[in-house]
Structures are given as C-alpha cells and as structure tokens.
Protein backbone atom coordinates (compact mmCIF):
# COMPACT_ATOMS: atom_id res chain seq x y z
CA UNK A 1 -25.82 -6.71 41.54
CA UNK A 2 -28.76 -4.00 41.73
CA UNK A 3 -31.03 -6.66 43.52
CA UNK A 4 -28.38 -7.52 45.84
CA UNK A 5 -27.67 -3.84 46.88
CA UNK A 6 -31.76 -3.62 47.26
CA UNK A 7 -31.93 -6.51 49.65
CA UNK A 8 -28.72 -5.00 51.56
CA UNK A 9 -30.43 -1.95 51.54
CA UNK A 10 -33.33 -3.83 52.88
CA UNK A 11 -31.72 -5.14 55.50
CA UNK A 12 -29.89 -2.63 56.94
CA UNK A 13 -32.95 -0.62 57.01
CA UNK A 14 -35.09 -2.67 59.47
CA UNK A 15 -32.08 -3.25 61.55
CA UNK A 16 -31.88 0.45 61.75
CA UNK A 17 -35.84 0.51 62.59
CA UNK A 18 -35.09 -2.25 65.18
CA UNK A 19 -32.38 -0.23 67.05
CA UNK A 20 -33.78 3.02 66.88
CA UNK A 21 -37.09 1.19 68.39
CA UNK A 22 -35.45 -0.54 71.15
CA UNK A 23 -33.75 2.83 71.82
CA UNK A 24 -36.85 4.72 72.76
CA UNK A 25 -38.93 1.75 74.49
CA UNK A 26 -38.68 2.30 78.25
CA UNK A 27 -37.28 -0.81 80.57
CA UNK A 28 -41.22 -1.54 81.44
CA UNK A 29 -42.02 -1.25 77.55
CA UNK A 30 -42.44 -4.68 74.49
CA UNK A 31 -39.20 -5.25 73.10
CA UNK A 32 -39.22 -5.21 69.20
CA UNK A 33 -40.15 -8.08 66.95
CA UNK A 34 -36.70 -9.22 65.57
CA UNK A 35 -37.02 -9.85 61.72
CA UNK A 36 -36.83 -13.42 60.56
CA UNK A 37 -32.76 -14.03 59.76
CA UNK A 38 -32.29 -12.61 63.58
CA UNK A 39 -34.07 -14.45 66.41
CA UNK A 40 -32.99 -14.70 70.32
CA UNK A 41 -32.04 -17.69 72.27
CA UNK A 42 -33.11 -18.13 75.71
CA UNK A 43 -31.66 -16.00 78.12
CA UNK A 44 -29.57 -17.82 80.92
CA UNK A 45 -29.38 -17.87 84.91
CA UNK A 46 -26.03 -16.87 84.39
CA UNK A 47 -26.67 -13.96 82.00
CA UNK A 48 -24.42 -15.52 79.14
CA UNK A 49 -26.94 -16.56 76.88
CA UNK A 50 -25.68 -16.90 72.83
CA UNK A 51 -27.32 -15.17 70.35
CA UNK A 52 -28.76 -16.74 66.86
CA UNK A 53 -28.77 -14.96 63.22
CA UNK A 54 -29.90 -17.33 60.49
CA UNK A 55 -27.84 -20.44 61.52
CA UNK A 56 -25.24 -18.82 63.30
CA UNK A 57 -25.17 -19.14 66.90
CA UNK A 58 -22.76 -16.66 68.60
CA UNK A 59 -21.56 -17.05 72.02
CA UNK A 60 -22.66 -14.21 74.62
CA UNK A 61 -19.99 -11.39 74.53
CA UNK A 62 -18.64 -12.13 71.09
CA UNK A 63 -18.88 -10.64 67.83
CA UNK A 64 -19.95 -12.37 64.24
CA UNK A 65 -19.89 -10.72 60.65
CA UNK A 66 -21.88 -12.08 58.09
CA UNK A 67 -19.83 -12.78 55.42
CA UNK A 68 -22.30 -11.93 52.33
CA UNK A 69 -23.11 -8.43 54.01
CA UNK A 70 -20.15 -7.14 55.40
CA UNK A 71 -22.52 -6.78 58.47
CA UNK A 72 -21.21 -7.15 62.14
CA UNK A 73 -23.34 -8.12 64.95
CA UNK A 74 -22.08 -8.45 68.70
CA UNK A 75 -24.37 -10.05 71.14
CA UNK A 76 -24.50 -9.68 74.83
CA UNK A 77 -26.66 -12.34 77.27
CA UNK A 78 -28.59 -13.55 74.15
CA UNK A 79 -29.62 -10.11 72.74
CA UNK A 80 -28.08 -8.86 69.74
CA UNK A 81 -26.88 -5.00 70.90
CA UNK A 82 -24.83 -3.41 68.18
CA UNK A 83 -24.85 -3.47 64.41
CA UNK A 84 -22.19 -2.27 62.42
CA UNK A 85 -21.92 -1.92 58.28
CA UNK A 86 -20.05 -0.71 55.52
CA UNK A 87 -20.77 3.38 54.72
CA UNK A 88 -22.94 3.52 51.16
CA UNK A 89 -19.87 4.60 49.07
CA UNK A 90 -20.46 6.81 45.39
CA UNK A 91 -17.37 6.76 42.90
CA UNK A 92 -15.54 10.08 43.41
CA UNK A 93 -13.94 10.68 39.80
CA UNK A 94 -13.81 9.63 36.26
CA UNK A 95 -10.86 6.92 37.20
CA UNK A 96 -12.59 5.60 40.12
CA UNK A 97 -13.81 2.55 40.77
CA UNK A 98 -15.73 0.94 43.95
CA UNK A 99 -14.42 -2.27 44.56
CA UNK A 100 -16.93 -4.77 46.22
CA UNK A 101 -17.10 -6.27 49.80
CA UNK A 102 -15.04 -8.85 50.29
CA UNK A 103 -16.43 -12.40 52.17
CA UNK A 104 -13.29 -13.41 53.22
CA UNK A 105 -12.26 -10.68 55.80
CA UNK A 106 -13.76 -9.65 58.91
CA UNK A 107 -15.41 -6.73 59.47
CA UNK A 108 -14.54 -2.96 58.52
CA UNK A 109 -11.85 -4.81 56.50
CA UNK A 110 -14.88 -6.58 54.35
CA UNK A 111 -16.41 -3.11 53.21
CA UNK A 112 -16.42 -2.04 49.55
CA UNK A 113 -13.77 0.90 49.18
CA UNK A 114 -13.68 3.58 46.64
CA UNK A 115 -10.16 2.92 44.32
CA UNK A 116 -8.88 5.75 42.01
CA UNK A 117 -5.83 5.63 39.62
C-alpha cells in the first residue's frame, strides 16, 4: 500500500511539473516531454486528433479516468489539457477511517474519502 501511494505520488507529481511547464512556455516556445504512460497522437487537419495514455486511446474532446489512480485526463485535438485527482486525505479522529479509491467509478466518485463513526 505505501509503494503504491509513492508511485501515485510519483505520478501526480510530474504531471503537475508537466502542466505548470506548459503553462509558462510561450506559443513560440518547446512543448514539454510527456512522461512515458502519456504520449500524443498525431494531430489532425481537422483539429480532432485522440489522445493516448498507456493503451488507452481517447477520442478528441472526451474525458478518461484511469481506473487504478482515480486520475482524470480530458484531451482536446490530441493534447492532453487537464488533469484532475483525488485531494491527499489524513484521518480526522480516533474513529476515522480513509476508505480507498475505488476502480469501479468514474472520477471524483473514485477518490478515497475520510469515514468516521
């Protein structure tokens, strides 16, 4: 569980880098290097290109969460342009209890939530 949360952790970090980095480039500027799970597709004439994370290939103007990370990605003309994840959550109280992400929903409704008695 404590390697999982470090590769999470991981993850969301350089996706953070990535973002904040294509933030400040200017229009004339390199675009980031992607990390390996995320990589682009070819952008089309038509400006509707898909995007690609690992071996998921979503079509331009949808949105994809990952169902391991709770992590949603939406991708516009074969660029991925927002991110979203779960908040880090810490146990409030003695009777509480952080119950883990859940695969089989979409996200927000896939992040871990804090559950007291």
């Amino acid at each position: 569980c404590k390697i999982y949360m470090m590769e999470k952790i991981v993850f969301l970090v350089v996706l953070f880098v990535i973002t904040v980095n294509a933030q400040e480039k200017t229009p004339d500027g390199p675009l980031p290097a992607l990390p390996p799970e995320i990589s682009q597709l070819g952008a089309s004439a038509t400006g509707s290109a898909p995007c690609r994370i690992v071996d998921k290939i979503i079509p331009h103007g949808e949105e994809w969460t990952h169902p391991e990370k709770c992590v949603n990605f939406f991708c516009y003309d074969g660029k991925i342009i927002n991110v979203d994840y779960c908040d880090e959550l810490k146990s409030t109280g003695p009777n509480c209890i952080i119950v883990p992400i859940r695969p089989n929903l979409d996200y927000p409704y896939c992040c871990p939530k804090v559950v007291c008695d």
